[in-house]
Each structure stands twice: as C-alpha cells, then as structure tokens.
N, C-alpha and C. Protein backbone atom coordinates (compact mmCIF):
# COMPACT_ATOMS: atom_id res chain seq x y z
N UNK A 1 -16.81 61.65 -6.62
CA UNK A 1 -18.10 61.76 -7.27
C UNK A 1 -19.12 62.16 -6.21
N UNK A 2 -20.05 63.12 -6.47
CA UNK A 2 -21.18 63.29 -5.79
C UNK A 2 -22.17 62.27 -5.60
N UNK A 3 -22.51 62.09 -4.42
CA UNK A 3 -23.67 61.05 -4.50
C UNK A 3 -24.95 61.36 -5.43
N UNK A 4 -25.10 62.97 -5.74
CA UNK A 4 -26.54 63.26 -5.98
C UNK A 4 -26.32 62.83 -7.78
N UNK A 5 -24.97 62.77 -8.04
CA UNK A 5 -24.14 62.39 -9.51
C UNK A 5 -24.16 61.04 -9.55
N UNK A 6 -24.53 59.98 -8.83
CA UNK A 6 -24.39 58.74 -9.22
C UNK A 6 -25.48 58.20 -10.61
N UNK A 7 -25.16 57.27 -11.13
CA UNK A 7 -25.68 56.69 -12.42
C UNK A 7 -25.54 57.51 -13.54
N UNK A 8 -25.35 58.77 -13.26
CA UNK A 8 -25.21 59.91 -14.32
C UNK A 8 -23.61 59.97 -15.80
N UNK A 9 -23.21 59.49 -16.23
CA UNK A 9 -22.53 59.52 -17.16
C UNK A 9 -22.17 60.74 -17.47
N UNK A 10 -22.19 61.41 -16.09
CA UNK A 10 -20.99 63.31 -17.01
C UNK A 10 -19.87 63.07 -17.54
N UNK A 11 -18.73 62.31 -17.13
CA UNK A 11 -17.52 61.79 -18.06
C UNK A 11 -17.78 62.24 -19.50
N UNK A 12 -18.27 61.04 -19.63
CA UNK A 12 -18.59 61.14 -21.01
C UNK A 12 -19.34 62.28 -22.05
N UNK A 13 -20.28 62.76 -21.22
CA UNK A 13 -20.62 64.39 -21.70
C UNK A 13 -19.64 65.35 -22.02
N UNK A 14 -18.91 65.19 -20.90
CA UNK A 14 -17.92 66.33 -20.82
C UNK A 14 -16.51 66.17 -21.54
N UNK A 15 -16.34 64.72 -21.93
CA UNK A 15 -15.44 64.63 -22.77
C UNK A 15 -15.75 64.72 -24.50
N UNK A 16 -17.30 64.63 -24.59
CA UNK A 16 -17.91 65.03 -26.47
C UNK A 16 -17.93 66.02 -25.79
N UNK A 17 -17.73 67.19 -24.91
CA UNK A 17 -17.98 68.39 -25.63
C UNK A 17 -17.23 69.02 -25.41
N UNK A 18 -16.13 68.66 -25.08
CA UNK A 18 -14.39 69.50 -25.21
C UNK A 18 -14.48 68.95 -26.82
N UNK A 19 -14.32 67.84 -27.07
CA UNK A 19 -13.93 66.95 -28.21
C UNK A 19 -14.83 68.03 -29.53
N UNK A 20 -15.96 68.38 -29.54
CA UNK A 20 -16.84 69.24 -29.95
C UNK A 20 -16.32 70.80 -30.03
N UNK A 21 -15.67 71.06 -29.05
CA UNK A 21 -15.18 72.62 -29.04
C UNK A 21 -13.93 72.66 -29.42
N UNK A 22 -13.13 71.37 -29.14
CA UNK A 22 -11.91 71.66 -29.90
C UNK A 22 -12.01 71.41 -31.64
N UNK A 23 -12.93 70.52 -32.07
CA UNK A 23 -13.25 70.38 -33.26
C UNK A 23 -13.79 71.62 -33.71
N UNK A 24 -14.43 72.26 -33.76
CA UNK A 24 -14.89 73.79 -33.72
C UNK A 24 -13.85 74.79 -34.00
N UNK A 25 -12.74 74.84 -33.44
CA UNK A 25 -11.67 75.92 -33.05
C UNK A 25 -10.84 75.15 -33.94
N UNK A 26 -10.24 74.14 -33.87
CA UNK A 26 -8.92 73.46 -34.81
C UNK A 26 -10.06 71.93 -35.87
N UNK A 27 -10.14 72.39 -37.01
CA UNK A 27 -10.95 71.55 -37.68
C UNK A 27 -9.69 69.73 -38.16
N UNK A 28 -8.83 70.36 -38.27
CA UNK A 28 -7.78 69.58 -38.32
C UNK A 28 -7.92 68.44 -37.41
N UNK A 29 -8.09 68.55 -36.29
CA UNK A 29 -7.47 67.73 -35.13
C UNK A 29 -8.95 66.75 -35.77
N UNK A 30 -8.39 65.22 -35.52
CA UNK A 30 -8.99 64.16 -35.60
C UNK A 30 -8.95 62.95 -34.37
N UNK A 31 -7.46 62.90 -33.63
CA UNK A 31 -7.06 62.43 -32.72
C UNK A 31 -7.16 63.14 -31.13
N UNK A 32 -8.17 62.42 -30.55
CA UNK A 32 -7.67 62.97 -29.20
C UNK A 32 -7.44 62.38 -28.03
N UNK A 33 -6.64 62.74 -27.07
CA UNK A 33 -6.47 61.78 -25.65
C UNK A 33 -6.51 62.48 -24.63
N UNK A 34 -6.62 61.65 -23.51
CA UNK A 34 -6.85 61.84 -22.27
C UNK A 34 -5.42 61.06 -21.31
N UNK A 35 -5.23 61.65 -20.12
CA UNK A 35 -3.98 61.39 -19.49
C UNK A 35 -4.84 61.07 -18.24
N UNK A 36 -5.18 59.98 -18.03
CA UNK A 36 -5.95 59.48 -17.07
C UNK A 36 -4.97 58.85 -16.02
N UNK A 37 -5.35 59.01 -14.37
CA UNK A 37 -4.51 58.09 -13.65
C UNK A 37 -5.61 56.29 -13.25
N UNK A 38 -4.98 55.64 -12.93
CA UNK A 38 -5.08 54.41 -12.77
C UNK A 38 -4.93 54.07 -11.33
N UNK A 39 -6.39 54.36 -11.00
CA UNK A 39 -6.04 54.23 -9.10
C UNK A 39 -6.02 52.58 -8.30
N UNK A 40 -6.45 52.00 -8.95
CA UNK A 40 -6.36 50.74 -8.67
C UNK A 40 -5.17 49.85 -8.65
N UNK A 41 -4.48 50.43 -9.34
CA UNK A 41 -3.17 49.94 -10.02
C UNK A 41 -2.18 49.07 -8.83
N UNK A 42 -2.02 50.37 -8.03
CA UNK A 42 -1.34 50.02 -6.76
C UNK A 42 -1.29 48.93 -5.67
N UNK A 43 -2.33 48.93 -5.36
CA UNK A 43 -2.86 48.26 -4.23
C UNK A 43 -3.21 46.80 -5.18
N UNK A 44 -3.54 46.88 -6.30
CA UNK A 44 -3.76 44.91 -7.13
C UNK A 44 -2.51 44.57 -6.94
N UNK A 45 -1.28 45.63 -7.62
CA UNK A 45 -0.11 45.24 -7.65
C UNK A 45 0.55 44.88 -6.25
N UNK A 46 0.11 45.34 -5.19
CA UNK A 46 0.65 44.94 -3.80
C UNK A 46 0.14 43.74 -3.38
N UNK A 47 -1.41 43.58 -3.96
CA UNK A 47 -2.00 42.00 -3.24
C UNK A 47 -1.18 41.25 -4.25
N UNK A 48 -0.54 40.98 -5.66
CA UNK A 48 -0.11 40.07 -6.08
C UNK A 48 1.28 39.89 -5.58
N UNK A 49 1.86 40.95 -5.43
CA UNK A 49 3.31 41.23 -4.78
C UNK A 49 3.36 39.92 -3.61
N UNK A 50 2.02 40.58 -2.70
CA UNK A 50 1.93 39.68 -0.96
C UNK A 50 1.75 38.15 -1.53
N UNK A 51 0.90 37.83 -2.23
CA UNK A 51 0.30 36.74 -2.51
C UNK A 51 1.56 35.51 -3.15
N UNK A 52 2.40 36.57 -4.19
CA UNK A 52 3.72 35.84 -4.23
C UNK A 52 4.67 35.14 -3.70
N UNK A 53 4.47 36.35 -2.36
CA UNK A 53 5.93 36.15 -1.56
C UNK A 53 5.44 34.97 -0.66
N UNK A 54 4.10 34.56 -0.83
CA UNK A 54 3.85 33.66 -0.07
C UNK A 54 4.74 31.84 -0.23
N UNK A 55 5.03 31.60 0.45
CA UNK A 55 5.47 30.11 0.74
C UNK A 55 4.75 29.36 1.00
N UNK A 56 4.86 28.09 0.49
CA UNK A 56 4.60 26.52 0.42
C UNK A 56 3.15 26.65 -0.37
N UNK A 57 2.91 27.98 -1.24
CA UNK A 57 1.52 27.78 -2.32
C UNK A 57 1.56 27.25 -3.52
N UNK A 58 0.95 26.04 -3.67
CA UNK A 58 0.83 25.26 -5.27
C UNK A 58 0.36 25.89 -6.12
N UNK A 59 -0.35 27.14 -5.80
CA UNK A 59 -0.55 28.00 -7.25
C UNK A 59 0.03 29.27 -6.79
N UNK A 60 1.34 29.71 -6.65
CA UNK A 60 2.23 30.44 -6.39
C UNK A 60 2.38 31.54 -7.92
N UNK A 61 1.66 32.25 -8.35
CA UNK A 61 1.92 33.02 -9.04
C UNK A 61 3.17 33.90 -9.28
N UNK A 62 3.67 33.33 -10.96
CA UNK A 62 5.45 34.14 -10.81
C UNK A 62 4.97 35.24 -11.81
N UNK A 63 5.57 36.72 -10.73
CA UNK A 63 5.14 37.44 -11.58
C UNK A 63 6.31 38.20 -12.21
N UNK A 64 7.26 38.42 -12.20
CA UNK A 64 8.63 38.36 -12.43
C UNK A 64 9.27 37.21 -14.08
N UNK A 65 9.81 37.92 -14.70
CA UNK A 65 10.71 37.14 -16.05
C UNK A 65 11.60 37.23 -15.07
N UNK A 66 12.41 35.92 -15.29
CA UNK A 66 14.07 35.76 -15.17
C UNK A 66 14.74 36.79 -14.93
N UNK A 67 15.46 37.45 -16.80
CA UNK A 67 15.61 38.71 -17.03
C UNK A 67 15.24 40.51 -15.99
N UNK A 68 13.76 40.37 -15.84
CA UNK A 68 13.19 40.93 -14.63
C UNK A 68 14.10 41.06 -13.13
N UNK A 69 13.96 39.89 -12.95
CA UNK A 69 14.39 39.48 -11.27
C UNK A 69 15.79 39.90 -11.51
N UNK A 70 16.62 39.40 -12.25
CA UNK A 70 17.84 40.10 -12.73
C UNK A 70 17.93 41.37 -12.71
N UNK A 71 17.48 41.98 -13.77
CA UNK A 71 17.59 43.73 -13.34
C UNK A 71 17.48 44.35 -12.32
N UNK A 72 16.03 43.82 -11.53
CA UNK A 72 15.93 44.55 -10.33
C UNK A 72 17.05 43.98 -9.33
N UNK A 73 17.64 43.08 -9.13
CA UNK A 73 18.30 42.27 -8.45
C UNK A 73 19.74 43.36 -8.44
N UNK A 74 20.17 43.10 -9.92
CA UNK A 74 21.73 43.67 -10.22
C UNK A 74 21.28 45.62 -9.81
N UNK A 75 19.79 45.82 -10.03
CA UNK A 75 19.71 47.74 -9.67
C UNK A 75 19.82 47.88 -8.10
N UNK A 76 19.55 47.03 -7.45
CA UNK A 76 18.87 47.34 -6.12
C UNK A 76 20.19 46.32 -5.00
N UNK A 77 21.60 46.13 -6.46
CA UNK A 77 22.65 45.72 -5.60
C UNK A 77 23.32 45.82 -4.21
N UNK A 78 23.03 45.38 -3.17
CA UNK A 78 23.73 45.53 -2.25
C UNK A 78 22.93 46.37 -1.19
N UNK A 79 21.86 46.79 -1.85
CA UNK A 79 20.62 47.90 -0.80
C UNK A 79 19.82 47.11 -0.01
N UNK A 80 19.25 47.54 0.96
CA UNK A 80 18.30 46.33 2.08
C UNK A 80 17.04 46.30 1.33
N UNK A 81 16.90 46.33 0.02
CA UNK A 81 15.62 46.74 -0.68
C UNK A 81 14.77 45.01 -0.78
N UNK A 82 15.68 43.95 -0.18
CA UNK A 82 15.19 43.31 -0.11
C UNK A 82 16.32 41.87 -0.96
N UNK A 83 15.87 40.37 -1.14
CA UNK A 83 16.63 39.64 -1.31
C UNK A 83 16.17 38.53 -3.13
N UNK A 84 14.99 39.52 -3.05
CA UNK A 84 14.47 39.14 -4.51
C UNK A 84 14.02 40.12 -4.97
N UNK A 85 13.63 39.94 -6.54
CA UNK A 85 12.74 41.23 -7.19
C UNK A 85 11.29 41.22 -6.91
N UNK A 86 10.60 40.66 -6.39
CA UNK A 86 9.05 40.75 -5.42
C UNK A 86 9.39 41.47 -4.35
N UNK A 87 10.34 41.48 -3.45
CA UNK A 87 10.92 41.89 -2.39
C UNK A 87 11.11 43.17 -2.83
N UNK A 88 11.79 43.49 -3.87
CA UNK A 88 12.82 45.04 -4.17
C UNK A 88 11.21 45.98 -4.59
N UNK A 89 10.26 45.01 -5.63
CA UNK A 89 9.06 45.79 -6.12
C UNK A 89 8.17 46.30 -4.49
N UNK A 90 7.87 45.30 -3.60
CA UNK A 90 7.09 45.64 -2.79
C UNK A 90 7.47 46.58 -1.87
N UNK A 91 8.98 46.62 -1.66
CA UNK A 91 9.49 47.59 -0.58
C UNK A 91 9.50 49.02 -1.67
N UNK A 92 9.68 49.07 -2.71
CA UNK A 92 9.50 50.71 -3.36
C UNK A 92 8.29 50.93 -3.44
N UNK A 93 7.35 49.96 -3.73
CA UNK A 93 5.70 50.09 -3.81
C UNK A 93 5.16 50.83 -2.44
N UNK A 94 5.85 50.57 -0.92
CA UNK A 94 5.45 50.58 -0.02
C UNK A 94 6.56 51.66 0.72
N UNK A 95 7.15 52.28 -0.40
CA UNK A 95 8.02 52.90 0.53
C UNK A 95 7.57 54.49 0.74
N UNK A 96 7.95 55.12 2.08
CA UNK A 96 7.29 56.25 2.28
C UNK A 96 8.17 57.79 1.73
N UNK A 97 9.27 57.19 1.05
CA UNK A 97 10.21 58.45 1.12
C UNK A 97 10.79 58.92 -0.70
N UNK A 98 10.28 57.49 -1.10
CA UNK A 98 10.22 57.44 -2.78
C UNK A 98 11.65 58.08 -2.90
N UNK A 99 13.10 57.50 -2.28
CA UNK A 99 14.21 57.62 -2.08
C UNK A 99 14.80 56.66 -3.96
N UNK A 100 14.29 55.66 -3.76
CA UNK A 100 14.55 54.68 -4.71
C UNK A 100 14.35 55.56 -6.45
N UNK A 101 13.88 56.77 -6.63
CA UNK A 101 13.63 57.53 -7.23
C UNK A 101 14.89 57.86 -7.81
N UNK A 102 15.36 58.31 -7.10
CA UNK A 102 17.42 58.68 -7.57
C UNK A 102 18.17 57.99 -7.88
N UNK A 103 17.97 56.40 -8.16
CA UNK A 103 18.22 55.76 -8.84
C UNK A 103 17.99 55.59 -10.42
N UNK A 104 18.67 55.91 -10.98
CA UNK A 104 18.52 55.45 -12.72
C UNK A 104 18.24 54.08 -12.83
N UNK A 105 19.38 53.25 -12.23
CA UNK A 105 19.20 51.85 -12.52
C UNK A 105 18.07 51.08 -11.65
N UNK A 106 17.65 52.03 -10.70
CA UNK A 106 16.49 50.94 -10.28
C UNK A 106 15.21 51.52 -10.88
N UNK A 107 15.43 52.77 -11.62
CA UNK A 107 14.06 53.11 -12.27
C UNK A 107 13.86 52.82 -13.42
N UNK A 108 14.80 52.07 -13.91
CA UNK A 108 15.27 51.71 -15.30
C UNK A 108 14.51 50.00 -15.36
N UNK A 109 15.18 49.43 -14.18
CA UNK A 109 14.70 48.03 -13.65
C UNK A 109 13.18 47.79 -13.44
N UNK A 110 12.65 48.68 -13.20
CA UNK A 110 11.35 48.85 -12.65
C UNK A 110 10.25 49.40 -13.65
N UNK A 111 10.82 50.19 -14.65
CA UNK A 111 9.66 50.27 -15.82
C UNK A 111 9.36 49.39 -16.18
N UNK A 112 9.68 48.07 -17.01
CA UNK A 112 9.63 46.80 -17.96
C UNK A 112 8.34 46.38 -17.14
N UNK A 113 9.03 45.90 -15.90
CA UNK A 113 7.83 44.70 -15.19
C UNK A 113 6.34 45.28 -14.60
N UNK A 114 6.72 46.92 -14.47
CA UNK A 114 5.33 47.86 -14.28
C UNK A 114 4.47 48.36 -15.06
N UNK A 115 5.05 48.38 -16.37
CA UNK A 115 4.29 48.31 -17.39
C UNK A 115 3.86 47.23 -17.63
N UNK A 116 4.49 46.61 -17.74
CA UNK A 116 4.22 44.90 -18.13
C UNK A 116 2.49 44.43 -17.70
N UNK A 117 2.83 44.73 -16.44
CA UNK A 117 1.92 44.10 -15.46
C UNK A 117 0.83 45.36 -14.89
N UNK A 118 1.46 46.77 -15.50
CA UNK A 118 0.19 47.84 -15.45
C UNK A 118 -0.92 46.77 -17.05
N UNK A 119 -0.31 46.81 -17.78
CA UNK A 119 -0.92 46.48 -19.12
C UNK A 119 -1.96 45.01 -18.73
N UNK A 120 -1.73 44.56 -18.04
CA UNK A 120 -2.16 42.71 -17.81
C UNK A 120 -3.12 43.61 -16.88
N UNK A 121 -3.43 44.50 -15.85
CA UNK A 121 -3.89 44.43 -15.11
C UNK A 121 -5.57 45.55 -16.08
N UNK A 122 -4.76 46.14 -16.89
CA UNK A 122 -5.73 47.05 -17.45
C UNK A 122 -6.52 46.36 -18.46
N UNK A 123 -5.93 45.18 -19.00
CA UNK A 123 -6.70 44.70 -20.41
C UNK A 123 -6.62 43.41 -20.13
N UNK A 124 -6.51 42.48 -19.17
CA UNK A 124 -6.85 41.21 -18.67
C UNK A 124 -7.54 40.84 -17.70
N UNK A 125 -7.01 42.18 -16.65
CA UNK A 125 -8.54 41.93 -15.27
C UNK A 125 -9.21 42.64 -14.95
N UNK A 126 -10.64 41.63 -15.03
CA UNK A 126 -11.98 42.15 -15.20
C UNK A 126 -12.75 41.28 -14.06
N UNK A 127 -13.79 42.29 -13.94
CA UNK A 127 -14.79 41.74 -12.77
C UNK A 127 -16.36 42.14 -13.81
N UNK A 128 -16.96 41.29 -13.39
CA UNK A 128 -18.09 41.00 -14.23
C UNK A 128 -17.79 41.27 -15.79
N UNK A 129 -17.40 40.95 -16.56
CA UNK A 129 -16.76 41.28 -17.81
C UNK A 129 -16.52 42.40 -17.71
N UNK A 130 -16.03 43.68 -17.11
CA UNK A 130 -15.40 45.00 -17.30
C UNK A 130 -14.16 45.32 -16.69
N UNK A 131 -13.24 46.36 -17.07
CA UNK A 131 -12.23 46.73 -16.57
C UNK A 131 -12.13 46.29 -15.12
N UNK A 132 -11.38 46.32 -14.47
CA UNK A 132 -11.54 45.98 -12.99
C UNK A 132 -10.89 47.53 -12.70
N UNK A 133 -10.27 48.20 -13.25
CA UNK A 133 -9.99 49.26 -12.84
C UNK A 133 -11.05 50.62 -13.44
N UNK A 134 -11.80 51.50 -12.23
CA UNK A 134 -12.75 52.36 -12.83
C UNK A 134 -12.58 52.87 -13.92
N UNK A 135 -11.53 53.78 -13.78
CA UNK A 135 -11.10 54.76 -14.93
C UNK A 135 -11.38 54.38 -16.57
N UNK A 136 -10.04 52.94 -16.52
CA UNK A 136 -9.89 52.33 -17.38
C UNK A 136 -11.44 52.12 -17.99
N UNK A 137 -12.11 51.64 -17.22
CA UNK A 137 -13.79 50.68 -17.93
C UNK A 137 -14.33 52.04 -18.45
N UNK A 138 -14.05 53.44 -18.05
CA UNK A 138 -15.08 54.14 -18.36
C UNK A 138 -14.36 54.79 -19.63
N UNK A 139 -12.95 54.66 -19.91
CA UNK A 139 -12.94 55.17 -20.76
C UNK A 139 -12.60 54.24 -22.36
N UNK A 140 -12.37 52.69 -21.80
CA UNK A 140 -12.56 52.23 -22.67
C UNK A 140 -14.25 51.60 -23.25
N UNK A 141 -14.98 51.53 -22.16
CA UNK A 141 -16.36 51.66 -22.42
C UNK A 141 -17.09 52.76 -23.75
N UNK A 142 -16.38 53.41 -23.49
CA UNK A 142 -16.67 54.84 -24.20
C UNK A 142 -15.63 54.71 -25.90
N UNK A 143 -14.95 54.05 -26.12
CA UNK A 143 -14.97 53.87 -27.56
C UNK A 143 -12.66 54.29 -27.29
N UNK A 144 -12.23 54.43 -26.33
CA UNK A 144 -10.76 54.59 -26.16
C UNK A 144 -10.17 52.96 -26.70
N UNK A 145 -9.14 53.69 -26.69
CA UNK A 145 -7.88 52.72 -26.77
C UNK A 145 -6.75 52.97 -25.92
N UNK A 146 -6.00 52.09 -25.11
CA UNK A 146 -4.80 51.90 -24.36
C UNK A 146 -3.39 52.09 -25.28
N UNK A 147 -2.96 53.62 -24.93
CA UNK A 147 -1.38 53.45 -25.83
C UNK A 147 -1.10 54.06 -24.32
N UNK A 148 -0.09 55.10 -24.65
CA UNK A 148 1.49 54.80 -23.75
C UNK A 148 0.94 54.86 -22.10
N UNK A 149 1.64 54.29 -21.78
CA UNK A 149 1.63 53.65 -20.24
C UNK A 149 2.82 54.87 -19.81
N UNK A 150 2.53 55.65 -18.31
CA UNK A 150 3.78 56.91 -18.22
C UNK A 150 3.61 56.21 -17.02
N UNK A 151 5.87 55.73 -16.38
CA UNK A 151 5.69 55.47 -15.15
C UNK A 151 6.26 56.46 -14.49
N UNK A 152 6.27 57.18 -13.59
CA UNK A 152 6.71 57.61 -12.56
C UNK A 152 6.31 57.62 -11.56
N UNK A 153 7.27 56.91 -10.15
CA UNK A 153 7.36 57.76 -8.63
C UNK A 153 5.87 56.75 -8.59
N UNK A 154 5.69 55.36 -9.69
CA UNK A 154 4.98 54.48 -9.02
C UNK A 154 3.15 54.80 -9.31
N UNK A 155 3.32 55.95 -9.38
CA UNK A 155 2.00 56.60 -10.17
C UNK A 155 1.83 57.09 -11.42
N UNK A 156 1.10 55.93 -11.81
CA UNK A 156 0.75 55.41 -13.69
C UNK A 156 -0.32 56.44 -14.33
N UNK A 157 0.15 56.78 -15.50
CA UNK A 157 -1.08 57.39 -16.36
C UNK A 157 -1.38 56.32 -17.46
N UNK A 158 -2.34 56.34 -18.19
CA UNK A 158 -2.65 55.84 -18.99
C UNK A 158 -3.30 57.14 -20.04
N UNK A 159 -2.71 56.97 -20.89
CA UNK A 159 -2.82 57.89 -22.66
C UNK A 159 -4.32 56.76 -22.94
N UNK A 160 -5.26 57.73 -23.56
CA UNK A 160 -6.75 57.28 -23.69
C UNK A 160 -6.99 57.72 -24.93
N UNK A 161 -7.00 57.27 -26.41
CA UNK A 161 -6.78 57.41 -27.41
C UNK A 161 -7.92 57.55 -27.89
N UNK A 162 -8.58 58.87 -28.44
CA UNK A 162 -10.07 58.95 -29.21
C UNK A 162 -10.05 59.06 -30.28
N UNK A 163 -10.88 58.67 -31.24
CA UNK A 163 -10.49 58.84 -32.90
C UNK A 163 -11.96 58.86 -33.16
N UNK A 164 -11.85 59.95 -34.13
CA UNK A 164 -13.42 60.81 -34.73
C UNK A 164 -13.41 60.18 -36.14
C-alpha cells in the first residue's frame, strides 16, 4: 500500500466497479468471488506450532485431533520430519525446499488440520473485534463470506463470496 493511500478504502471501490462492469457485460451473473491470499496465516500458525511444542505449560494448547497426529505421523513415516505431528507441521511450515510436496500422503495428512485451523484462525481470531488477518477483515468487512479454503505448497487462498 502507498503511504499517500492510507485510510483510503480503494479495495472496495475497485471491487463495486469490476462487480458493476461485469454486471453490465453478463446481466446473468449474480455471484461473485475473489481468490484472496491470507498472509498472516503462516507465521500465527508457526507461533502456535512453537508455543505447543513447548514443555511443562499448564495451558499447553493441543492443536492436533488424535486422528490428525495419526495421519501426519503414519504420512511422514520413518522421515526426520520430526517425532510428532506439531513436529512434522512445523518442519514443512519451515522448510526451505517444499520437498514434502511430492508426497501424496503427507499432502493428504496436512490438508484436514490446515484447513481446520486456516478456518479457526480466519473466523475466531480477532484483535479489537476484527479479523486478525488483513485481507480477511477487509473483505469480510465489506459484506463477503468464507467458502473454499485452497491449500497448496502451504500458501492458502481464501474464495470471498459476493452476492448482489
């Protein structure tokens, strides 16, 4: 963003007036979305990751199902990816070569609990009552809805659902 652009609400301009020109050209269309990324995503998901793996904490946050820790556990069989599923999430979260990619079964393992916990992070945490993630606040501020969650390679979109 430009500094000389701060307080200014172009987003939102510029999304009524695509929304306006495509209404114009296709009278039909009633539904529209946006394929927004979720930059925050990462780095919350790494402080809860760290904050987990922590020992001897009485409010030790489990962020992992059973089931969860299982999958990633049985995908990431026998690899140094680590000795739990906090372990297997934080070393692909943090890894520089996105090797873990060529795996089916660990990308298979790894959608459930990233969506899971993309979704908790987009529509449960908030700082001063708003999104805690930018994107998210500005476009659910603006009258959106949260449908499909796209994971890949660890970098999330979020589908931004407009209805006229």
């Amino acid at each position: 963003m430009q500094p000389g652009l701060s307080g200014i609400n172009l987003g939102k301009f510029l999304i009524k007036r695509v929304v306006d020109v495509v209404k114009k050209d296709m009278p039909n269309i009633c539904v529209f979305a946006t394929l927004s990324p979720i930059p925050g995503y990462r780095q919350w998901m790494l402080s809860k990751l760290a904050s987990s793996e922590m020992t001897g904490s009485a409010f030790k946050e489990i962020l992992l199902r059973p089931d969860e820790e299982k999958a990633l556990m049985d995908a990431s069989g026998g690899s140094d990816l680590g000795s739990s599923g906090i372990e297997v999430m934080w070393n692909v979260l943090t890894s520089k070569n996105h090797e873990w990619t060529n795996s089916p079964n660990l990308v298979s393992a790894l959608r459930t609990p990233m969506m899971r916990l993309c979704a908790r992070y987009l529509m449960k945490e908030k700082k001063r009552g708003k999104a805690l993630d930018s994107v998210a606040n500005f476009h659910l501020q603006n009258g959106a809805v949260c449908r499909p969650i796209h994971i890949m390679q660890i970098q999330l979109l979020l589908c931004f659902i407009f209805s006229e």
